[in-house]
N, C-alpha and C. Protein backbone atom coordinates (compact mmCIF):
# COMPACT_ATOMS: atom_id res chain seq x y z
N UNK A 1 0.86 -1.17 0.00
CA UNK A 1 0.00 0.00 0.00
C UNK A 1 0.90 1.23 0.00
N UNK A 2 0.74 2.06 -0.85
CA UNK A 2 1.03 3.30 -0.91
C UNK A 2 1.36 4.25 0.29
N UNK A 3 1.83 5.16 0.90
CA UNK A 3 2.44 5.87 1.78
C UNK A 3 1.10 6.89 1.82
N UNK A 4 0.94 7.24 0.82
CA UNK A 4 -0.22 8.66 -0.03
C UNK A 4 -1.28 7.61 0.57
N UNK A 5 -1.98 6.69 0.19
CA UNK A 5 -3.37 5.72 0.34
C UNK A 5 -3.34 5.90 1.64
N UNK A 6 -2.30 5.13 2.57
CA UNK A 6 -2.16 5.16 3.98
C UNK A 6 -2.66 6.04 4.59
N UNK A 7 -2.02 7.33 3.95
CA UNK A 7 -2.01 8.37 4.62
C UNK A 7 -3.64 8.97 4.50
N UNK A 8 -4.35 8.32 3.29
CA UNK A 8 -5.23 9.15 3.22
C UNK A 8 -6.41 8.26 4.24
N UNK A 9 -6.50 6.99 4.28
CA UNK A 9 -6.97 6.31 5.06
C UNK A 9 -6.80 6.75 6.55
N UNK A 10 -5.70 7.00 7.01
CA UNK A 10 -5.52 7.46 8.59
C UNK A 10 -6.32 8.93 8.70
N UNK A 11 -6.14 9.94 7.46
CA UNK A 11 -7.28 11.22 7.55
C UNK A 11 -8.22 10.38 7.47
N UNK A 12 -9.09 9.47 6.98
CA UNK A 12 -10.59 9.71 6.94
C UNK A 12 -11.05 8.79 8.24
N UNK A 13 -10.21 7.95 8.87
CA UNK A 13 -10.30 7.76 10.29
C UNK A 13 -10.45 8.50 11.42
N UNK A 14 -9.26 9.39 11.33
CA UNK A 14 -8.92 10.90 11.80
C UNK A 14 -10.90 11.48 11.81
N UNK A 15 -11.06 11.79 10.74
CA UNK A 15 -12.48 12.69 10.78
C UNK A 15 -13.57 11.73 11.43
N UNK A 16 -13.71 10.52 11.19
CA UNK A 16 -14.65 9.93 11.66
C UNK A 16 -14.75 10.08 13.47
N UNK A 17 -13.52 9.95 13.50
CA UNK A 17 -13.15 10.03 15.32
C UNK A 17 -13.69 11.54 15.42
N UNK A 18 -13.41 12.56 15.04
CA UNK A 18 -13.99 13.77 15.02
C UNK A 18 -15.43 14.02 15.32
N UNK A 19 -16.30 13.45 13.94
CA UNK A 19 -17.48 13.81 14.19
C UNK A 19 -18.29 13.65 15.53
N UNK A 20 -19.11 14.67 15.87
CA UNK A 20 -19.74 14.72 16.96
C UNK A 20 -21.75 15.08 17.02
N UNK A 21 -21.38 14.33 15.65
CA UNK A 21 -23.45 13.97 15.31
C UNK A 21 -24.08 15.35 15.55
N UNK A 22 -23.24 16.38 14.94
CA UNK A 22 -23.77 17.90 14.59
C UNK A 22 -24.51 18.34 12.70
N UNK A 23 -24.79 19.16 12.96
CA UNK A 23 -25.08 19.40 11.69
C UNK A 23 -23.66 19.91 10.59
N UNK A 24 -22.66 20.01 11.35
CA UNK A 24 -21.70 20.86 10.58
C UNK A 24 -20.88 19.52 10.18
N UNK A 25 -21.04 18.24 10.54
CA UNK A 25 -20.43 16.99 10.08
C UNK A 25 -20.69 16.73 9.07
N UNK A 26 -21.30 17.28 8.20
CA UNK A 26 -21.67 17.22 6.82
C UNK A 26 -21.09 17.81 6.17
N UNK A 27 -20.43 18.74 6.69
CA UNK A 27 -19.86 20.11 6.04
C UNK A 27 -18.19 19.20 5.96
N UNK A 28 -17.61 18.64 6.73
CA UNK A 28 -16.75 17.64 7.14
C UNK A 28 -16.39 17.00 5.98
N UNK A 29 -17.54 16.07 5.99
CA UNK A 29 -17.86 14.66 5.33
C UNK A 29 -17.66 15.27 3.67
N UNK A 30 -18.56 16.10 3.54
CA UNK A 30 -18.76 16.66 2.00
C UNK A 30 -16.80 17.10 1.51
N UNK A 31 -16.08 17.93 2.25
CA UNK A 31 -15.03 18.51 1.90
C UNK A 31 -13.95 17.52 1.89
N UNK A 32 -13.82 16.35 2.76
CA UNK A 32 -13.00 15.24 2.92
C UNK A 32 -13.10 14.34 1.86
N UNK A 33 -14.39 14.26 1.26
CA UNK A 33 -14.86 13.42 -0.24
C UNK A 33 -14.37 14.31 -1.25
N UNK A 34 -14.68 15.37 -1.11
CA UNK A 34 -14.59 16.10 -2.62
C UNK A 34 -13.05 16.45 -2.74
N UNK A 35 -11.84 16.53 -1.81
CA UNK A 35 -10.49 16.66 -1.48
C UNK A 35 -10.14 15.25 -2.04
N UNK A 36 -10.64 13.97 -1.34
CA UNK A 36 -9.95 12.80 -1.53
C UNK A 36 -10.04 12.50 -2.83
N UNK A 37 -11.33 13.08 -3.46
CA UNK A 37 -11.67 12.27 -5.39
C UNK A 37 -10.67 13.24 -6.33
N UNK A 38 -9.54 13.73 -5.59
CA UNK A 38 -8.63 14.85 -6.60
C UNK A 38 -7.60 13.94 -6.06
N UNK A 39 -7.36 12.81 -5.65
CA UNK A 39 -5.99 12.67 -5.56
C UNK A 39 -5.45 11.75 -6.84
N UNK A 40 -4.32 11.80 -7.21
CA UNK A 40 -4.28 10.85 -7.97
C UNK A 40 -2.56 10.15 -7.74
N UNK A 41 -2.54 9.06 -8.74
CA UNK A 41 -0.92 8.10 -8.14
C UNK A 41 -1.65 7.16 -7.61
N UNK A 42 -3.02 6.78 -7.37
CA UNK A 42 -3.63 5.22 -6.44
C UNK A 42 -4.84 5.32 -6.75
N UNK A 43 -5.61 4.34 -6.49
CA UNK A 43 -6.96 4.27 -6.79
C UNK A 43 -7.81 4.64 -5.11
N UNK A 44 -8.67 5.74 -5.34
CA UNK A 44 -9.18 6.21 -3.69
C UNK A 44 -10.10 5.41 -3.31
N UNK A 45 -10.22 5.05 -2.39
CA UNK A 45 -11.43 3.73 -1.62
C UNK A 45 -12.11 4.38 -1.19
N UNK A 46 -12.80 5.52 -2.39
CA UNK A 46 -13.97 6.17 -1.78
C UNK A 46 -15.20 5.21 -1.83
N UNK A 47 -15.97 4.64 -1.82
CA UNK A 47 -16.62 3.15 -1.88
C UNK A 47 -16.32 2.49 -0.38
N UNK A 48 -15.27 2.33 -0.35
CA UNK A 48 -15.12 1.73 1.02
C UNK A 48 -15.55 2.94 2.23
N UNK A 49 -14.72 4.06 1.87
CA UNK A 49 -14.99 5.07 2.97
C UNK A 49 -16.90 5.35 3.21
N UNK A 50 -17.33 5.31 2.54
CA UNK A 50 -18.48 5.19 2.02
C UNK A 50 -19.37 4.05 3.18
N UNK A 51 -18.78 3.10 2.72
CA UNK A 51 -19.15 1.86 3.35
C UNK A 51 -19.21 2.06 4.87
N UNK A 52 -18.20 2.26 5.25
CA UNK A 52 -17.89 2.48 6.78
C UNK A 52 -18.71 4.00 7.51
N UNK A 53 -18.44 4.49 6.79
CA UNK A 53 -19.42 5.74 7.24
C UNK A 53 -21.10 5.01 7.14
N UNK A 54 -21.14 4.65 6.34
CA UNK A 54 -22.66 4.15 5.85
C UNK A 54 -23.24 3.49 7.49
N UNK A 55 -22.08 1.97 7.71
CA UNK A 55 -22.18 1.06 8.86
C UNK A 55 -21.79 1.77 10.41
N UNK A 56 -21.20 2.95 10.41
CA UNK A 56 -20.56 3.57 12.09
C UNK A 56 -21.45 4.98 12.26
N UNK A 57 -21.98 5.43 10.96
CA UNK A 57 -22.99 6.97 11.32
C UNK A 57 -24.37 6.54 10.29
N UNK A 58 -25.00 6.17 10.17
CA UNK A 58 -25.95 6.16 9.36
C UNK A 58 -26.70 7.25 8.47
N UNK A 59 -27.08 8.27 10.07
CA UNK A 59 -27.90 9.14 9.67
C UNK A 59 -27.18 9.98 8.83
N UNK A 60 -25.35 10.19 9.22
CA UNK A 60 -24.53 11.42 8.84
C UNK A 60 -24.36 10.85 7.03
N UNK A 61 -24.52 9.30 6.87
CA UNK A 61 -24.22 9.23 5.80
C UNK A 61 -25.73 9.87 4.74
N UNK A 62 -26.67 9.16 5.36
CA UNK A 62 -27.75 9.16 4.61
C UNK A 62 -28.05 10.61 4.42
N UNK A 63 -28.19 11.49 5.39
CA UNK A 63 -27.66 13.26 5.45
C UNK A 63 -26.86 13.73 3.68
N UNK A 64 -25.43 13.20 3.79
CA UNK A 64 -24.49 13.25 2.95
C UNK A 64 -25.13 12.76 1.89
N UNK A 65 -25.13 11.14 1.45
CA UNK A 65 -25.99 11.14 0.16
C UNK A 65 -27.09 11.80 -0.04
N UNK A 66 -27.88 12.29 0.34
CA UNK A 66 -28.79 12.95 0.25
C UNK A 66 -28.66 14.43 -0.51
N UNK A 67 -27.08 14.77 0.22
CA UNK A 67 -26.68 16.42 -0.07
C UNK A 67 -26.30 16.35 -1.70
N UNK A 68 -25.87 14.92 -2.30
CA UNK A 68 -25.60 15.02 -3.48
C UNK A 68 -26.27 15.56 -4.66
N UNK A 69 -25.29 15.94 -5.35
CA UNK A 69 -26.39 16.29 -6.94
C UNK A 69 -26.74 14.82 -7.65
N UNK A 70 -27.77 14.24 -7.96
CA UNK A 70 -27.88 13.37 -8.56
C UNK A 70 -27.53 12.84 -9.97
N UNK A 71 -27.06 11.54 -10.02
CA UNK A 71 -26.20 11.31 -11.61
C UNK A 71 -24.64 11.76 -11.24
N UNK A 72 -24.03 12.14 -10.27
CA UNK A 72 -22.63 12.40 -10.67
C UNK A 72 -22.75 11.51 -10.06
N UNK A 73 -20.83 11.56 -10.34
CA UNK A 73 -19.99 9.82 -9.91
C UNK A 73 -20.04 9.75 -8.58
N UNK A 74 -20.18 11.22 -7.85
CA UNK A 74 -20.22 10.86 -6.06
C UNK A 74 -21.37 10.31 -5.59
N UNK A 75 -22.38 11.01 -6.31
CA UNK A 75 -24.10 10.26 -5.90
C UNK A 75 -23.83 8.49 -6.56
N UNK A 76 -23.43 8.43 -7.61
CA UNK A 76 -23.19 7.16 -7.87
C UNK A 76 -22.68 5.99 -7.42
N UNK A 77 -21.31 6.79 -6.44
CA UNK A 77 -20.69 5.53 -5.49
C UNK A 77 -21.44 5.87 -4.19
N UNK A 78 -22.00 6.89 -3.95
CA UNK A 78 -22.82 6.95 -2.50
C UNK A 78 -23.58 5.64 -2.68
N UNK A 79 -23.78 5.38 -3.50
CA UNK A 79 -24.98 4.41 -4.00
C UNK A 79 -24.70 2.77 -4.49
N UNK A 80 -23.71 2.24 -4.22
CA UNK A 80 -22.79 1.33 -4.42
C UNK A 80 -22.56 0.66 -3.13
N UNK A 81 -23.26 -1.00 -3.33
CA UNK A 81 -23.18 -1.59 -1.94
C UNK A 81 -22.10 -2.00 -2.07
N UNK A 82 -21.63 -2.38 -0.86
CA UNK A 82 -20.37 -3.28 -0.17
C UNK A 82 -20.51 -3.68 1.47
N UNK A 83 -19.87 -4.88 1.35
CA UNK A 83 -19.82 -5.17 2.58
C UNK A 83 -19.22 -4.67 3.56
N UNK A 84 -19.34 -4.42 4.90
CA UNK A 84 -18.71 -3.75 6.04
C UNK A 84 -17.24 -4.44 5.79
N UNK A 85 -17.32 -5.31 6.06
CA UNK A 85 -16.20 -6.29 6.67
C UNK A 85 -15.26 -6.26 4.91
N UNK A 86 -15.86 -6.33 3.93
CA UNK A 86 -14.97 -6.16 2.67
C UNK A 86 -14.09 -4.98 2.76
N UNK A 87 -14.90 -3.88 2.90
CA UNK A 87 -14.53 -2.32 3.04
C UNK A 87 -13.32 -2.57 3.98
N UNK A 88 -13.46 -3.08 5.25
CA UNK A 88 -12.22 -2.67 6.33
C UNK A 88 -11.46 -3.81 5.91
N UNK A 89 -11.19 -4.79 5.25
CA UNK A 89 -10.19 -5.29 4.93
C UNK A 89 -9.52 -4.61 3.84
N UNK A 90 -9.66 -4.16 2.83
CA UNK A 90 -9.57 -3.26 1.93
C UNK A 90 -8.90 -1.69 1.87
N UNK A 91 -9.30 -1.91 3.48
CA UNK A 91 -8.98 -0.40 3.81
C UNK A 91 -7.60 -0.77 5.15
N UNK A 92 -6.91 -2.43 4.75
CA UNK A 92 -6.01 -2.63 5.61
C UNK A 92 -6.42 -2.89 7.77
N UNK A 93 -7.58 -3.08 7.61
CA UNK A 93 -8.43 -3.44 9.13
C UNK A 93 -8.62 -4.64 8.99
N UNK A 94 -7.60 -5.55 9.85
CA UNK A 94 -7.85 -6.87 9.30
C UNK A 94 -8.03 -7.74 10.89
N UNK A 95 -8.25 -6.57 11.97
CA UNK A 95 -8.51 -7.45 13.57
C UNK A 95 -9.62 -6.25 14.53
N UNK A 96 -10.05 -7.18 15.30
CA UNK A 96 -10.42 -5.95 15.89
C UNK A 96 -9.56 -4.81 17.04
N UNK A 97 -8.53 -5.54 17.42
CA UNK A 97 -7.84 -4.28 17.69
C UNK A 97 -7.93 -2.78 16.58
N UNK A 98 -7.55 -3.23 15.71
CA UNK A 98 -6.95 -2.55 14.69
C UNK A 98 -8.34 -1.48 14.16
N UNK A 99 -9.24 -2.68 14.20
CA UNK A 99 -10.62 -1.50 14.25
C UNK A 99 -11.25 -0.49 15.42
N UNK A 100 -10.62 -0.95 16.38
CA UNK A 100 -11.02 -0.07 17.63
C UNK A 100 -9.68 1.09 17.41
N UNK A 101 -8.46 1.03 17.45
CA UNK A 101 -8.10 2.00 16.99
C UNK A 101 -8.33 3.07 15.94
N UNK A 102 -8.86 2.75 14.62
CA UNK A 102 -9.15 3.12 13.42
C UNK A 102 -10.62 4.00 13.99
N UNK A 103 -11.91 3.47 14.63
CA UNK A 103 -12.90 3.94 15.22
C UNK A 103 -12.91 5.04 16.36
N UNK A 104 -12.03 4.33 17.04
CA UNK A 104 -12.37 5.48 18.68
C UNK A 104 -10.97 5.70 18.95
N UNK A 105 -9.75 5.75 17.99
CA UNK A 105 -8.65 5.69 18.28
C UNK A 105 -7.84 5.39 19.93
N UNK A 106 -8.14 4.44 20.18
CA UNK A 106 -7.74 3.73 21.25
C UNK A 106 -8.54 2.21 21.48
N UNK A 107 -7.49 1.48 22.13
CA UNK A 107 -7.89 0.31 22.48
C UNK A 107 -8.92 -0.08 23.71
N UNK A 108 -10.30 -0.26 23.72
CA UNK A 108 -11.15 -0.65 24.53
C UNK A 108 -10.60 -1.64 25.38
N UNK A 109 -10.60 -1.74 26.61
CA UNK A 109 -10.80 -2.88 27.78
C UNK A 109 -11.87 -3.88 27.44
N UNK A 110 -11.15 -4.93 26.96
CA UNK A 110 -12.05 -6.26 27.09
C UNK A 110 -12.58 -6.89 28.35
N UNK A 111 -13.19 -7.58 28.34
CA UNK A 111 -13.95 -8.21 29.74
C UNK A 111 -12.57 -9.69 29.56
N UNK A 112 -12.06 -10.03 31.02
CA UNK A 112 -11.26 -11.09 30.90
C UNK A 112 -11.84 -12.13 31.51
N UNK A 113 -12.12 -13.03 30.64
CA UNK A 113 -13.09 -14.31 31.16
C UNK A 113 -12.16 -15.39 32.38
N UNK A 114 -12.51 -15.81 32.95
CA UNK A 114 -11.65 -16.58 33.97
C UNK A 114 -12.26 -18.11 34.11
């Protein structure tokens, strides 16, 4: 994986940890998509990012697709299923440690069974 992909994956983690289920998380969401679909040198996992926003905020996504103009390529992949679990492998989340960091950036206390 790319250094640039990486990097852009740890920002859209970065924002997710951010949002705080306001109205201005849209404003967020919209500028972080329309920034990431200009990068080029890799293919962007906007689809996946998509995905995960879709499965961890619902409303913020459905909000967001909603804000789209209809018929462009962003309303188009807003609109493009995938699986949760495809998306975070894809997007290099391959345990759940690794997803609790990526989510709430830190590792949750498990219950230790005895």
């Amino acid at each position: 994986m790319s250094m640039e992909r990486q990097a852009l994956i740890d920002d859209f983690f970065v924002m997710i940890r951010k949002l705080n289920k306001t109205g201005a998380d849209i404003i967020h969401v919209r500028d972080f998509f329309w920034k990431s679909s200009g990068k080029r040198g890799f293919v962007t996992p906007t689809v996946e990012f998509m995905t995960v926003l879709k499965t961890y905020n619902v409303v913020l996504f459905h909000e967001f697709r909603k804000s789209l103009v209809p018929n462009t390529s962003m309303h188009i992949l807003a609109n493009v299923h995938m699986e949760a679990g495809d998306a975070l492998i894809s997007l290099g989340i391959t345990s759940i440690e690794q997803l609790q960091l990526a989510v709430k950036g830190k590792l949750s206390e498990l219950p230790v069974e005895v």
